[in-house]
N, C-alpha and C. Protein backbone atom coordinates (compact mmCIF):
# COMPACT_ATOMS: atom_id res chain seq x y z
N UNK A 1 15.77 -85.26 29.97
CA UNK A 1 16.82 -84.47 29.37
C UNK A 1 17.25 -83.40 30.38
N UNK A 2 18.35 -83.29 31.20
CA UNK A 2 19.11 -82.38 31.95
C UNK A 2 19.55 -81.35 30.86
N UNK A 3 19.40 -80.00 31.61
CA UNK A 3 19.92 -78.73 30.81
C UNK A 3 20.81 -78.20 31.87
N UNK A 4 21.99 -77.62 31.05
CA UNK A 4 22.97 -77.23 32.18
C UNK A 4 22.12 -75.76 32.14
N UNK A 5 22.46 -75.13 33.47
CA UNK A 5 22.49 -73.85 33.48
C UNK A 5 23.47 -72.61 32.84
N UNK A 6 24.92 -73.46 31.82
CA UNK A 6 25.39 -72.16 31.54
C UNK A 6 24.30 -72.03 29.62
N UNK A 7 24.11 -73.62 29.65
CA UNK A 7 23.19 -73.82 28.24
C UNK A 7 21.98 -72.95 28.28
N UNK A 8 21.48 -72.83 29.24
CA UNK A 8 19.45 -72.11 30.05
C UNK A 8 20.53 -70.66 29.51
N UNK A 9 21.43 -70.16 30.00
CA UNK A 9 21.52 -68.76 30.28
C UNK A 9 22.54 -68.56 29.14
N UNK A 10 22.93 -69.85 28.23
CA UNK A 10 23.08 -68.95 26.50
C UNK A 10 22.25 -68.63 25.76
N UNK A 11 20.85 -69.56 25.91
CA UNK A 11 19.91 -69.27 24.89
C UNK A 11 19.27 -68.06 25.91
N UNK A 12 18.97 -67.74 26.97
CA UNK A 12 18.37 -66.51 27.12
C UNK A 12 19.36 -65.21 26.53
N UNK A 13 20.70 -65.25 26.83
CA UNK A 13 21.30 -64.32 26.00
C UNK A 13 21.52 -64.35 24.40
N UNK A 14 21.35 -65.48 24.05
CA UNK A 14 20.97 -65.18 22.93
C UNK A 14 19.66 -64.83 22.06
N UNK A 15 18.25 -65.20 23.13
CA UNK A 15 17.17 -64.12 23.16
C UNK A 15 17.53 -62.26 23.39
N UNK A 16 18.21 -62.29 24.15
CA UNK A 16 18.46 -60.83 24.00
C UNK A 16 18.72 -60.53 23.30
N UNK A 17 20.15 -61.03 22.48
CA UNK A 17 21.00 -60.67 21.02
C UNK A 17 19.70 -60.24 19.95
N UNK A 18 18.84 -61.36 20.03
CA UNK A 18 17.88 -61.29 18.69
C UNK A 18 17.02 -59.89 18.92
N UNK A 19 16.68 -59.71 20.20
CA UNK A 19 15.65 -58.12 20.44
C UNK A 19 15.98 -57.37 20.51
N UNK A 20 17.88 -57.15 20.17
CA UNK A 20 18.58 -55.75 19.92
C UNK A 20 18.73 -55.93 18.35
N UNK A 21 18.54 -56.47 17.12
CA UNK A 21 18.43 -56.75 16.04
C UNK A 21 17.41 -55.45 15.56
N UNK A 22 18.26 -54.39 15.03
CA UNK A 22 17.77 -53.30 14.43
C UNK A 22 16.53 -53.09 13.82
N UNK A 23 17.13 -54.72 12.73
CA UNK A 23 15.21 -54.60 11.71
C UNK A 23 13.96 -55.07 12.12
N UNK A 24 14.14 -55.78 13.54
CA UNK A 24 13.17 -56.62 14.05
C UNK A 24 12.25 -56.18 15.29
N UNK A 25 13.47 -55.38 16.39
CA UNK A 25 13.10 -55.27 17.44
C UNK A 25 12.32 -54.00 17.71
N UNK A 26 11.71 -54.36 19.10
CA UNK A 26 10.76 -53.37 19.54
C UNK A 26 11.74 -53.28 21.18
N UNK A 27 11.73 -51.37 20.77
CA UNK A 27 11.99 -51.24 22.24
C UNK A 27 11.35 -50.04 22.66
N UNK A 28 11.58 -49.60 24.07
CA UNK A 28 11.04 -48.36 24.03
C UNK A 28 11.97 -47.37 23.90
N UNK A 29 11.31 -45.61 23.95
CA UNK A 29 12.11 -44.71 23.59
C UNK A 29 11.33 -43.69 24.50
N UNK A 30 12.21 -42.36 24.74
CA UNK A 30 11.25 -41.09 25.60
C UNK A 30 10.73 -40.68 24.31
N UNK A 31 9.72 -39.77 24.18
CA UNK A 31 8.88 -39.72 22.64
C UNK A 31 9.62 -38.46 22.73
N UNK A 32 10.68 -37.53 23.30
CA UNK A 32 11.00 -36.43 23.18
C UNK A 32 12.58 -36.77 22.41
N UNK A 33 12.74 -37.97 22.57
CA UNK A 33 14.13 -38.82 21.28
C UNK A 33 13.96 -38.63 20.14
N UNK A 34 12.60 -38.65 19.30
CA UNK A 34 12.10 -38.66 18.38
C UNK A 34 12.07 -37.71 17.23
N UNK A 35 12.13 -37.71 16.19
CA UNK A 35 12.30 -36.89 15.04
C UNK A 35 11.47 -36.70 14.15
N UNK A 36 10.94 -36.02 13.54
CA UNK A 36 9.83 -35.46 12.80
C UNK A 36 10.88 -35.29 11.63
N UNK A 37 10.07 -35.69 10.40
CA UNK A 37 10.98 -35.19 9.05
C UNK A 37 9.61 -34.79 8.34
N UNK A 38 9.43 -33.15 7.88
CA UNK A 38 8.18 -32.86 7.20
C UNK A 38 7.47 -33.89 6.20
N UNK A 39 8.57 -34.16 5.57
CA UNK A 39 8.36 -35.01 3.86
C UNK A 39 7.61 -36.28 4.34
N UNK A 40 8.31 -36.58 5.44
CA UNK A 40 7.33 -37.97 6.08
C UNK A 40 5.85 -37.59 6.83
N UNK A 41 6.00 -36.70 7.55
CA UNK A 41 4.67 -36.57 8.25
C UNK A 41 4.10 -36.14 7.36
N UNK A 42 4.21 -35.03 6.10
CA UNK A 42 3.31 -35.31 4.96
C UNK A 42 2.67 -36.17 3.99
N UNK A 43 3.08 -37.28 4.19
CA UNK A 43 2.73 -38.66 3.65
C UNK A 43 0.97 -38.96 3.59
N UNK A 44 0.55 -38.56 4.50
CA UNK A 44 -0.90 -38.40 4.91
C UNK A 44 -1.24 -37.89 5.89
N UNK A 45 -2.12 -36.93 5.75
CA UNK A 45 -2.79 -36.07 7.09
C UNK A 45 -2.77 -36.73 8.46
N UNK A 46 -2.61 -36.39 9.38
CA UNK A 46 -2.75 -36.47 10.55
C UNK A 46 -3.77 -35.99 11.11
N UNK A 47 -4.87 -36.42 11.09
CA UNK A 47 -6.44 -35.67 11.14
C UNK A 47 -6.82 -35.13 12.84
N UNK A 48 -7.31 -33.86 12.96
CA UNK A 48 -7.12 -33.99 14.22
C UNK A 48 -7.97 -34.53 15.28
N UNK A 49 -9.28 -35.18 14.76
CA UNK A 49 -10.02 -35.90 15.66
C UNK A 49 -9.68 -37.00 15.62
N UNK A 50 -8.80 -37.53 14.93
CA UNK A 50 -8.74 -39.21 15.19
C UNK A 50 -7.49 -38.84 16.05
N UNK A 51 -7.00 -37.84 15.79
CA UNK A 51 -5.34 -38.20 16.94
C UNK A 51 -6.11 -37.42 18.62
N UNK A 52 -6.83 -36.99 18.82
CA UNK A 52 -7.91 -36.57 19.67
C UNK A 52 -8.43 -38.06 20.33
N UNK A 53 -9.28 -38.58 19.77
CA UNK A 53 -9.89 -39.86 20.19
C UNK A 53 -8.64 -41.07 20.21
N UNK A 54 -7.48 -41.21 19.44
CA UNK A 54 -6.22 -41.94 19.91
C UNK A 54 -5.74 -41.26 21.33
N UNK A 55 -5.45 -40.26 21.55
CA UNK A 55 -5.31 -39.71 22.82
C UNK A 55 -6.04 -39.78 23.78
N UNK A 56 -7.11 -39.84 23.65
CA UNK A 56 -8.33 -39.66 24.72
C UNK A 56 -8.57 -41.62 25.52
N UNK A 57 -7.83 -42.36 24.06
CA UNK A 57 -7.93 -43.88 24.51
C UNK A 57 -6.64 -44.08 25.32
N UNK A 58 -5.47 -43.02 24.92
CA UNK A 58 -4.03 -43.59 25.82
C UNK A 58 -4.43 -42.87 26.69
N UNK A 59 -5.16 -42.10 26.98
CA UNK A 59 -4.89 -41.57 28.79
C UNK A 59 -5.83 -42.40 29.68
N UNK A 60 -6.72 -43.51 29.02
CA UNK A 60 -7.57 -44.22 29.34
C UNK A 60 -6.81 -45.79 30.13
N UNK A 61 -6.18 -45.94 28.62
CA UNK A 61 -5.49 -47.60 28.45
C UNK A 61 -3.84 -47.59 28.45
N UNK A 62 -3.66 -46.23 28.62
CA UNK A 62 -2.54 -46.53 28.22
C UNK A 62 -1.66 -47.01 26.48
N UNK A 63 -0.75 -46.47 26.41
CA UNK A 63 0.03 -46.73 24.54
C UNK A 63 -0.30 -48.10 24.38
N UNK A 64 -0.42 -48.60 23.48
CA UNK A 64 -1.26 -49.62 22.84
C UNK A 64 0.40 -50.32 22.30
N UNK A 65 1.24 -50.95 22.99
CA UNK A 65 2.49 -51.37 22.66
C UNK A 65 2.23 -52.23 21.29
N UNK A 66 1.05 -52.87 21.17
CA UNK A 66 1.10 -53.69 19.74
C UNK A 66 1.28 -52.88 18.61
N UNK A 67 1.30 -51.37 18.71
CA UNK A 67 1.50 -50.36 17.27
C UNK A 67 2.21 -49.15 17.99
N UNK A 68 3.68 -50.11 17.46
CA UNK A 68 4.97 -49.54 17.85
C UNK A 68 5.03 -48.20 16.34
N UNK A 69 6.01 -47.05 16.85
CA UNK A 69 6.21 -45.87 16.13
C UNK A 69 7.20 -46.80 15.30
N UNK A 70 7.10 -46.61 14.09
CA UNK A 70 8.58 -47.15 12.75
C UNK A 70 9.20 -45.80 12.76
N UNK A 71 10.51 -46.01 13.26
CA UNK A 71 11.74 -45.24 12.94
C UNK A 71 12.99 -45.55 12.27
N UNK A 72 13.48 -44.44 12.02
CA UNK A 72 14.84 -45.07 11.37
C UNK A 72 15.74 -44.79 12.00
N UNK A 73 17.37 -45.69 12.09
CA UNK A 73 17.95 -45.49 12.64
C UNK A 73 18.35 -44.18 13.80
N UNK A 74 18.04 -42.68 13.13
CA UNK A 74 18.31 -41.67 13.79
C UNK A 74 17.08 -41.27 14.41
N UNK A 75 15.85 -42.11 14.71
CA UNK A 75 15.09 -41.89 15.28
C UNK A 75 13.86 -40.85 14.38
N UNK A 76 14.10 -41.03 13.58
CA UNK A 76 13.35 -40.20 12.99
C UNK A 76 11.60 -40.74 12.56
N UNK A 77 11.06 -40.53 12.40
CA UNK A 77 9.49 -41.51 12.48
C UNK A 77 9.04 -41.22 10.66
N UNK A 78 9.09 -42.74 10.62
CA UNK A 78 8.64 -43.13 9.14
C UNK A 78 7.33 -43.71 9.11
N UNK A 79 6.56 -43.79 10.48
CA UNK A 79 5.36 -44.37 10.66
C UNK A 79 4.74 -44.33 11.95
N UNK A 80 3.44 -43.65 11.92
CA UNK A 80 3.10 -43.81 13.27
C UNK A 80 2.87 -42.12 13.63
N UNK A 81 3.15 -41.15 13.43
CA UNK A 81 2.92 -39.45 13.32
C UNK A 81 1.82 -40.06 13.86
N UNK A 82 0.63 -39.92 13.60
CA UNK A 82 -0.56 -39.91 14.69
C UNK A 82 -1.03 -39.87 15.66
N UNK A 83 -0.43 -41.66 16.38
CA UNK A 83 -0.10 -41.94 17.10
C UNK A 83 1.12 -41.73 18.27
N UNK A 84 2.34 -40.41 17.44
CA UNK A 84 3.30 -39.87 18.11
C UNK A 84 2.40 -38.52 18.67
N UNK A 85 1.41 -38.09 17.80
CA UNK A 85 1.02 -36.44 18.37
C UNK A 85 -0.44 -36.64 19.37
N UNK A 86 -0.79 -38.43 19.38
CA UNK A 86 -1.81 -38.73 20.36
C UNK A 86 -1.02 -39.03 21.83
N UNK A 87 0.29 -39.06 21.29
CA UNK A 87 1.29 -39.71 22.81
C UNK A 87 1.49 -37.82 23.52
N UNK A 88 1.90 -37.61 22.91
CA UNK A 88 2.22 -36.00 23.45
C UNK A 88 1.35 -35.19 23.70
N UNK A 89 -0.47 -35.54 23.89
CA UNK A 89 -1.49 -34.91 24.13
C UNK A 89 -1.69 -35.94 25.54
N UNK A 90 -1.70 -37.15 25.26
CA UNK A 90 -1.84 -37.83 26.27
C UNK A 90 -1.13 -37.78 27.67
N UNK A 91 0.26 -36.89 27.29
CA UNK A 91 1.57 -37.19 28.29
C UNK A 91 2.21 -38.12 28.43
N UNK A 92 2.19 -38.91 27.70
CA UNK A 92 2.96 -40.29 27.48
C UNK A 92 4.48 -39.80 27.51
N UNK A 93 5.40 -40.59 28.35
CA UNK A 93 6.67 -40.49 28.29
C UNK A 93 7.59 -41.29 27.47
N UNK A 94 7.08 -42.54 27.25
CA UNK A 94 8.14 -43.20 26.46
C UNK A 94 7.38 -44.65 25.61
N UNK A 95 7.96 -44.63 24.13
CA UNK A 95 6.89 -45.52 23.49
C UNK A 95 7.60 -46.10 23.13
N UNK A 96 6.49 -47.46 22.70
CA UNK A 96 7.14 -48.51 21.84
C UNK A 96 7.82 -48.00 20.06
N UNK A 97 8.86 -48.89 20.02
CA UNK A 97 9.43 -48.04 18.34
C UNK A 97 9.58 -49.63 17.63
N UNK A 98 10.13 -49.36 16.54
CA UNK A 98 11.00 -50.58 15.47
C UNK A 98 11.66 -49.79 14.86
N UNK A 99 12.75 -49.77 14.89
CA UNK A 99 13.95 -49.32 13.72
C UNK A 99 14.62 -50.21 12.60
N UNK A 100 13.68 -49.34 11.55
CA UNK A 100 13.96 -49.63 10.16
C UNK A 100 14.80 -48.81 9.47
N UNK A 101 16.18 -49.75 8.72
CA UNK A 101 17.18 -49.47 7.88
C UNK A 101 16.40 -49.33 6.45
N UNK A 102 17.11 -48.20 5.37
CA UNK A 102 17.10 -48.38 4.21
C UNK A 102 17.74 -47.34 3.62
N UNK A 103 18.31 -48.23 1.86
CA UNK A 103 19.37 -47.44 1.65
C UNK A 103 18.75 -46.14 1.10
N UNK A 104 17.70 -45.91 1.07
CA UNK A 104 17.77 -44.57 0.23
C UNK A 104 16.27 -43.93 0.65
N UNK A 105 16.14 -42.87 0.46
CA UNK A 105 14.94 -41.96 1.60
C UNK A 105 13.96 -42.52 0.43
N UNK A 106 13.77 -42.78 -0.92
CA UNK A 106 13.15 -43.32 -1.76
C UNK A 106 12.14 -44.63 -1.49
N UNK A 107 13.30 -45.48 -0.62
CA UNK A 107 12.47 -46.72 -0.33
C UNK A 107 12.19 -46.42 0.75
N UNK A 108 12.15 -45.51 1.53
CA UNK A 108 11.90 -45.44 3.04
C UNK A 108 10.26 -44.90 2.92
N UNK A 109 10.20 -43.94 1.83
CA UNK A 109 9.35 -43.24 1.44
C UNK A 109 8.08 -44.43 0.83
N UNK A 110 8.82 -45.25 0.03
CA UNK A 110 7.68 -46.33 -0.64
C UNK A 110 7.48 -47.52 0.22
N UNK A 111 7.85 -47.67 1.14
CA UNK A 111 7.56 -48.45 2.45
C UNK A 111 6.65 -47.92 3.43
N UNK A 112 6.66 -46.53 3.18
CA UNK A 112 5.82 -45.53 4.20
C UNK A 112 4.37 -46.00 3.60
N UNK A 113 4.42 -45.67 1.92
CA UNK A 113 2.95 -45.82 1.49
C UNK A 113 2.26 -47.23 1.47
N UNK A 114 3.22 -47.98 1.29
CA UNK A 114 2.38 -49.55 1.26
C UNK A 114 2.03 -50.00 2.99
N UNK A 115 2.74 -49.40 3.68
CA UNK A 115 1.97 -49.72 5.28
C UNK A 115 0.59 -48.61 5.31
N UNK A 116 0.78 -47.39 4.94
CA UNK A 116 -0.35 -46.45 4.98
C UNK A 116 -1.73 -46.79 3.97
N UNK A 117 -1.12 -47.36 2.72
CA UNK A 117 -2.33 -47.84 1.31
C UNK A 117 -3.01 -49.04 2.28
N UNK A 118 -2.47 -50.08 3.06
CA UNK A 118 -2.95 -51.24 3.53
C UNK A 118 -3.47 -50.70 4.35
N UNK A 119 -4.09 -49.95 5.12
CA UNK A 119 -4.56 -49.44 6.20
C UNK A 119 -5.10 -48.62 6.71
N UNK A 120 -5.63 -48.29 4.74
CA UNK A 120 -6.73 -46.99 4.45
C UNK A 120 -7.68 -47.10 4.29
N UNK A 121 -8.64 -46.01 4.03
CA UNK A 121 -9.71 -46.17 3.03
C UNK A 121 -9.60 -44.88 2.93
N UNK A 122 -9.01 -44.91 1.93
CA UNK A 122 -8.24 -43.36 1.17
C UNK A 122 -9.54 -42.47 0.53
N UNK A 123 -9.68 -40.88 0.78
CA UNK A 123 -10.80 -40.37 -0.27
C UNK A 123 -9.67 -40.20 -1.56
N UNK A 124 -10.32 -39.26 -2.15
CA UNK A 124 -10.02 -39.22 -3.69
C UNK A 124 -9.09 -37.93 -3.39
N UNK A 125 -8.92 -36.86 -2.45
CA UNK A 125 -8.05 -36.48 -2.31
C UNK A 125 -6.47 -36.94 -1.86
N UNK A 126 -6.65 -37.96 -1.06
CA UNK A 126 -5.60 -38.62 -0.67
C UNK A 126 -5.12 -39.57 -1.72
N UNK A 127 -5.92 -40.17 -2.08
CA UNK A 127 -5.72 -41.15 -3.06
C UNK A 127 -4.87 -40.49 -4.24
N UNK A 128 -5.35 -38.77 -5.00
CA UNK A 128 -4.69 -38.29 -5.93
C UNK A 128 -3.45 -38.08 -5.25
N UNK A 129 -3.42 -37.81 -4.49
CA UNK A 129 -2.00 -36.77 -3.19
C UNK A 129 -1.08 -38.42 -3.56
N UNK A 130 -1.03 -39.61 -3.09
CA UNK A 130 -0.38 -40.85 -2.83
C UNK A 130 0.00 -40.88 -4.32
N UNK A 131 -1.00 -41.11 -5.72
CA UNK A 131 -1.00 -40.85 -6.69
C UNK A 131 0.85 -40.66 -7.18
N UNK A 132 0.23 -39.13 -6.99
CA UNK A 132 1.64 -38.08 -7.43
C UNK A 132 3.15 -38.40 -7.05
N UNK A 133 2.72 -38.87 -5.76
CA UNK A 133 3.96 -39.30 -5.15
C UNK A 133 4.89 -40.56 -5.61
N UNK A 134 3.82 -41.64 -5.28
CA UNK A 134 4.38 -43.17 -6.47
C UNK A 134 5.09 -42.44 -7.92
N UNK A 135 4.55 -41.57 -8.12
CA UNK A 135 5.02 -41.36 -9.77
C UNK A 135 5.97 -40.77 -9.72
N UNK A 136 5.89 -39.91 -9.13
CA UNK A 136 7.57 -39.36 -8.26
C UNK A 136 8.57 -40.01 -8.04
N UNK A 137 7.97 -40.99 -7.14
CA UNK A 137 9.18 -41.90 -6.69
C UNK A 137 9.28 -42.84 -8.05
N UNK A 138 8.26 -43.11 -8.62
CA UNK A 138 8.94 -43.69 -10.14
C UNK A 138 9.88 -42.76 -11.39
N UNK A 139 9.71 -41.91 -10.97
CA UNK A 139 10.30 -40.87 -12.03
C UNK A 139 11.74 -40.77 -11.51
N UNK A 140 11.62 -40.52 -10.45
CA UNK A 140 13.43 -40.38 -9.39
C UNK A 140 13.90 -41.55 -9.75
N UNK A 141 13.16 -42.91 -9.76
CA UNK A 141 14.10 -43.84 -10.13
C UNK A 141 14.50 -44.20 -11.61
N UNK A 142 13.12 -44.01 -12.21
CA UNK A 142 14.04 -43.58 -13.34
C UNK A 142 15.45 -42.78 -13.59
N UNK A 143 15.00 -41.34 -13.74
CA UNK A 143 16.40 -40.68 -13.91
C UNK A 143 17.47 -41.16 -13.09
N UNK A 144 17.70 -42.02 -12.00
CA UNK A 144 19.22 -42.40 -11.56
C UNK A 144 19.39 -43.62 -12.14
N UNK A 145 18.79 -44.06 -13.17
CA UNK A 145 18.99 -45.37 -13.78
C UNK A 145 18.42 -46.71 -13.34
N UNK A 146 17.56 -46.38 -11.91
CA UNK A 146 17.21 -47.42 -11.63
C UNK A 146 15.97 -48.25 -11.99
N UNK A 147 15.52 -49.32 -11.75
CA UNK A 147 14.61 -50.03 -12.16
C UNK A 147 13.49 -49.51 -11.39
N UNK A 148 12.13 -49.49 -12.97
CA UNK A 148 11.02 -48.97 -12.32
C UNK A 148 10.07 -49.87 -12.29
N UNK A 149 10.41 -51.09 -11.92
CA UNK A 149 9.86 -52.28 -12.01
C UNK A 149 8.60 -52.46 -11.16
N UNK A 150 8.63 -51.66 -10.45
CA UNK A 150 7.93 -51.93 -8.85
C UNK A 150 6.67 -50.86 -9.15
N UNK A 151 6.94 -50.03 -10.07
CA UNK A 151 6.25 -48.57 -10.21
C UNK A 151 5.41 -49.12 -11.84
N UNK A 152 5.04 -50.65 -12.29
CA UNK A 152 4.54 -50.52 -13.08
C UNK A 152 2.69 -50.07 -13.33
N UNK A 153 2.15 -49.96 -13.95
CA UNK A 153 0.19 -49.24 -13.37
C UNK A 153 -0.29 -50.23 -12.61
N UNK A 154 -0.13 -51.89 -12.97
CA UNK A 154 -0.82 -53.07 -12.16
C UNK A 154 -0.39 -53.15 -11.23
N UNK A 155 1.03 -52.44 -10.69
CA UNK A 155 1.45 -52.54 -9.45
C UNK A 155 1.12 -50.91 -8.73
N UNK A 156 0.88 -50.16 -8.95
CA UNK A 156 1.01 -48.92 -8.50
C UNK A 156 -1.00 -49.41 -8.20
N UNK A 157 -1.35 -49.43 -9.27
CA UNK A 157 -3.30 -49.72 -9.02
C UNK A 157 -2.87 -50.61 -8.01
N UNK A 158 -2.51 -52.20 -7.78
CA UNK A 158 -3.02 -52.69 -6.53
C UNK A 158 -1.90 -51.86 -5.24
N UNK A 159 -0.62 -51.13 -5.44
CA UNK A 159 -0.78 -50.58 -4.48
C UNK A 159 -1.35 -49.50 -3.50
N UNK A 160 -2.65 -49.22 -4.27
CA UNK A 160 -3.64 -47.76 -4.03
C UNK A 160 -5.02 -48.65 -3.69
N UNK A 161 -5.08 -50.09 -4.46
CA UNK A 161 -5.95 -51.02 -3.44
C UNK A 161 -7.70 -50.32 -4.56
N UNK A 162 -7.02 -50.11 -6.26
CA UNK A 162 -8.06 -49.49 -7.17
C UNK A 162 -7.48 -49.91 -8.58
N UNK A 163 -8.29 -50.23 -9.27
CA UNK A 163 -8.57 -50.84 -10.56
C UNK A 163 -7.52 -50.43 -11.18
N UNK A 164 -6.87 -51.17 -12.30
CA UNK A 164 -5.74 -50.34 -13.36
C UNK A 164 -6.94 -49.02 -14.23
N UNK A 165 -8.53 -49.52 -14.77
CA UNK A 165 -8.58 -48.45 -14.94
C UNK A 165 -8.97 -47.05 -14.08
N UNK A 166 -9.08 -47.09 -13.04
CA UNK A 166 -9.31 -46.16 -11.87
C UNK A 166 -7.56 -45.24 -11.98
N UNK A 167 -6.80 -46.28 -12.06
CA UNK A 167 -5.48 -44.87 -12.35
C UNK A 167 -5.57 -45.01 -13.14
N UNK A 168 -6.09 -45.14 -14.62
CA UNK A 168 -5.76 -44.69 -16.09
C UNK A 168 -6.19 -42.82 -15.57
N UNK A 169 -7.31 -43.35 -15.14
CA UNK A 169 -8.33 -41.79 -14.93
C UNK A 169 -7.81 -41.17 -14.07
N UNK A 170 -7.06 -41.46 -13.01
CA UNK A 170 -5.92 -40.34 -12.00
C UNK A 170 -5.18 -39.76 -12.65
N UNK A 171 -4.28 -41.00 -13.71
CA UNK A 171 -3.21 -40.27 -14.67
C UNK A 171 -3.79 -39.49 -15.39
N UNK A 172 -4.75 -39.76 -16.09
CA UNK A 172 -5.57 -38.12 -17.18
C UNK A 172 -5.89 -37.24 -16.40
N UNK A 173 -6.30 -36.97 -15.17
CA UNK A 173 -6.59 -35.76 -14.66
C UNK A 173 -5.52 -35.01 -13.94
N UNK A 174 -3.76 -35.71 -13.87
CA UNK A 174 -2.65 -35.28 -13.86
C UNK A 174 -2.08 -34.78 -15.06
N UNK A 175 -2.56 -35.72 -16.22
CA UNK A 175 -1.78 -34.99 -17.14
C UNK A 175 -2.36 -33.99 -18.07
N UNK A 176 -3.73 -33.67 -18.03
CA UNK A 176 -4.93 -32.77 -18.59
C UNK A 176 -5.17 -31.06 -17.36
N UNK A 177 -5.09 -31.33 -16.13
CA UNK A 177 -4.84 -30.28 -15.42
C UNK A 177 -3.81 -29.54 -15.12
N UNK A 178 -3.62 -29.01 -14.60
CA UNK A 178 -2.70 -27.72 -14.28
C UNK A 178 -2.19 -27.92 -13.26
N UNK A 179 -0.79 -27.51 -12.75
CA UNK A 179 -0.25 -27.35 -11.60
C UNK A 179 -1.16 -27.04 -10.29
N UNK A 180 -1.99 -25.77 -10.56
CA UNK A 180 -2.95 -25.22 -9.69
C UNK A 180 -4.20 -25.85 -9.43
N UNK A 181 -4.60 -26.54 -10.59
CA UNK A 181 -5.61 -27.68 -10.16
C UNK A 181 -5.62 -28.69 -9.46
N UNK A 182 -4.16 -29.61 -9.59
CA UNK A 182 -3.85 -30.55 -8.80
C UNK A 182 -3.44 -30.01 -7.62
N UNK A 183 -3.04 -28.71 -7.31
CA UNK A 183 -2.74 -28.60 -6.14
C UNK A 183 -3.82 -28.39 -4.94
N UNK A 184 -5.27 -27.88 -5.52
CA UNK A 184 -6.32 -27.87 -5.04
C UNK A 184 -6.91 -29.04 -5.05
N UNK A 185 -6.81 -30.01 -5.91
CA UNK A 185 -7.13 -31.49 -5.30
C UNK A 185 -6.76 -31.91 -4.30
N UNK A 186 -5.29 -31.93 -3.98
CA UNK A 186 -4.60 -32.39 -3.11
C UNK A 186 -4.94 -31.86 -1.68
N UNK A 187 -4.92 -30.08 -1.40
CA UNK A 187 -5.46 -29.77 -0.86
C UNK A 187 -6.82 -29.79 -0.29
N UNK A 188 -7.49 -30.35 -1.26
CA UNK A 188 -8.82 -30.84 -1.02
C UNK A 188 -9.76 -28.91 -1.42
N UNK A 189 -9.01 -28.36 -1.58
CA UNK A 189 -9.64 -27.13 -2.14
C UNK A 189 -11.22 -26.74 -3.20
C-alpha cells in the first residue's frame, strides 16, 4: 500500500487539530498564566508537607507531566492547587494543564469533588467540609429549578466513597448542631 505524502502530512495535521481540542488536550503553560479562584483552592486543604515532599520530588524528577493542572478556559485551576504550590517551591517554569469547559461554576465545582472523593482517604473533617458542600450544590440546584437528580443520598454516599447510613449520621450532626459547631468541625477545631 503506497501513501502519498500530502495523505502522511493530513493525518499528522489532523493529529494536531485533535491536541488543540479544548476538552481533551494537554499542553503546557508558564505556571505564572495561572489563576487561583479561593472557592476552588478551598475545595480541600492543601497540606503543607505533602506539597513539601511533591516539591522536593520535582526538583529531583522533574513535573510529573502524567498529572497535568485542570483548568478552565481562563486559566484558572479547578484541579491540581498542590501540585501548582509544589511547582512554585520547586521553580518550575511551565506545566502540563487540560482545559476544561463548563456551563456553570456549579458543575465545575461538582467535577472538582468527584476527581478529589476518588483520590482520597478523606478524615471526618474533610469528609463533613465535602459533606456541606454537595448539599449546597444540591440546594443551588434546587432553587434555580434544576434537577437534583445527581445529589440523591445513594449518590452523594457513593460519591464520599461511605455507606448511605454513614451520611444519614453526617446529615444529623448538620442538622442537630449549630452554625459554630460545624464550623469547628470543618475547621477541625
Amino acid at each position: 500500500m503506497i501513501f502519498s505524502i500530502a495523505k502522511i502530512t493530513q493525518r499528522k495535521n489532523e493529529k494536531k487539530k485533535d491536541l488543540k481540542n479544548p476538552d481533551s488536550s494537554q499542553n503546557m503553560i508558564l505556571l505564572t498564566d495561572l489563576k487561583i479562584d479561593t472557592e476552588y483552592k478551598a475545595v480541600f486543604e492543601q497540606k503543607e508537607d505533602k506539597v513539601n515532599r511533591i516539591a522536593e520530588d520535582m526538583k529531583i524528577y522533574g513535573y510529573d507531566k502524567s498529572q497535568p493542572i485542570i483548568v478552565l478556559p481562563d486559566f484558572t485551576i479547578i484541579d491540581g492547587h498542590s501540585r501548582y504550590l509544589a511547582a512554585q517551591k520547586a521553580n518550575i517554569v511551565s506545566v502540563p494543564i487540560v482545559v476544561k469547559d463548563f456551563a456553570t461554576k456549579e458543575e465545575s465545582l461538582l467535577y472538582m469533588y468527584h476527581l478529589q472523593l476518588d483520590r482520597r482517604n478523606l478524615t471526618d473533617q474533610e469528609l463533613f467540609s465535602a459533606y456541606l458542600k454537595l448539599n449546597e450544590l444540591k440546594n443551588n440546584a434546587k432553587n434555580e429549578g434544576k434537577s437534583a437528580k445527581d445529589y440523591t443520598d445513594d449518590k452523594l454516599a457513593e460519591q464520599l466513597h461511605i455507606s448511605p447510613r454513614q451520611l444519614s449520621k453526617i446529615r444529623e450532626v448538620q442538622k442537630k448542631s449549630s452554625s459554630e459547631i460545624q464550623k469547628q468541625i470543618v475547621e477541625g477545631s
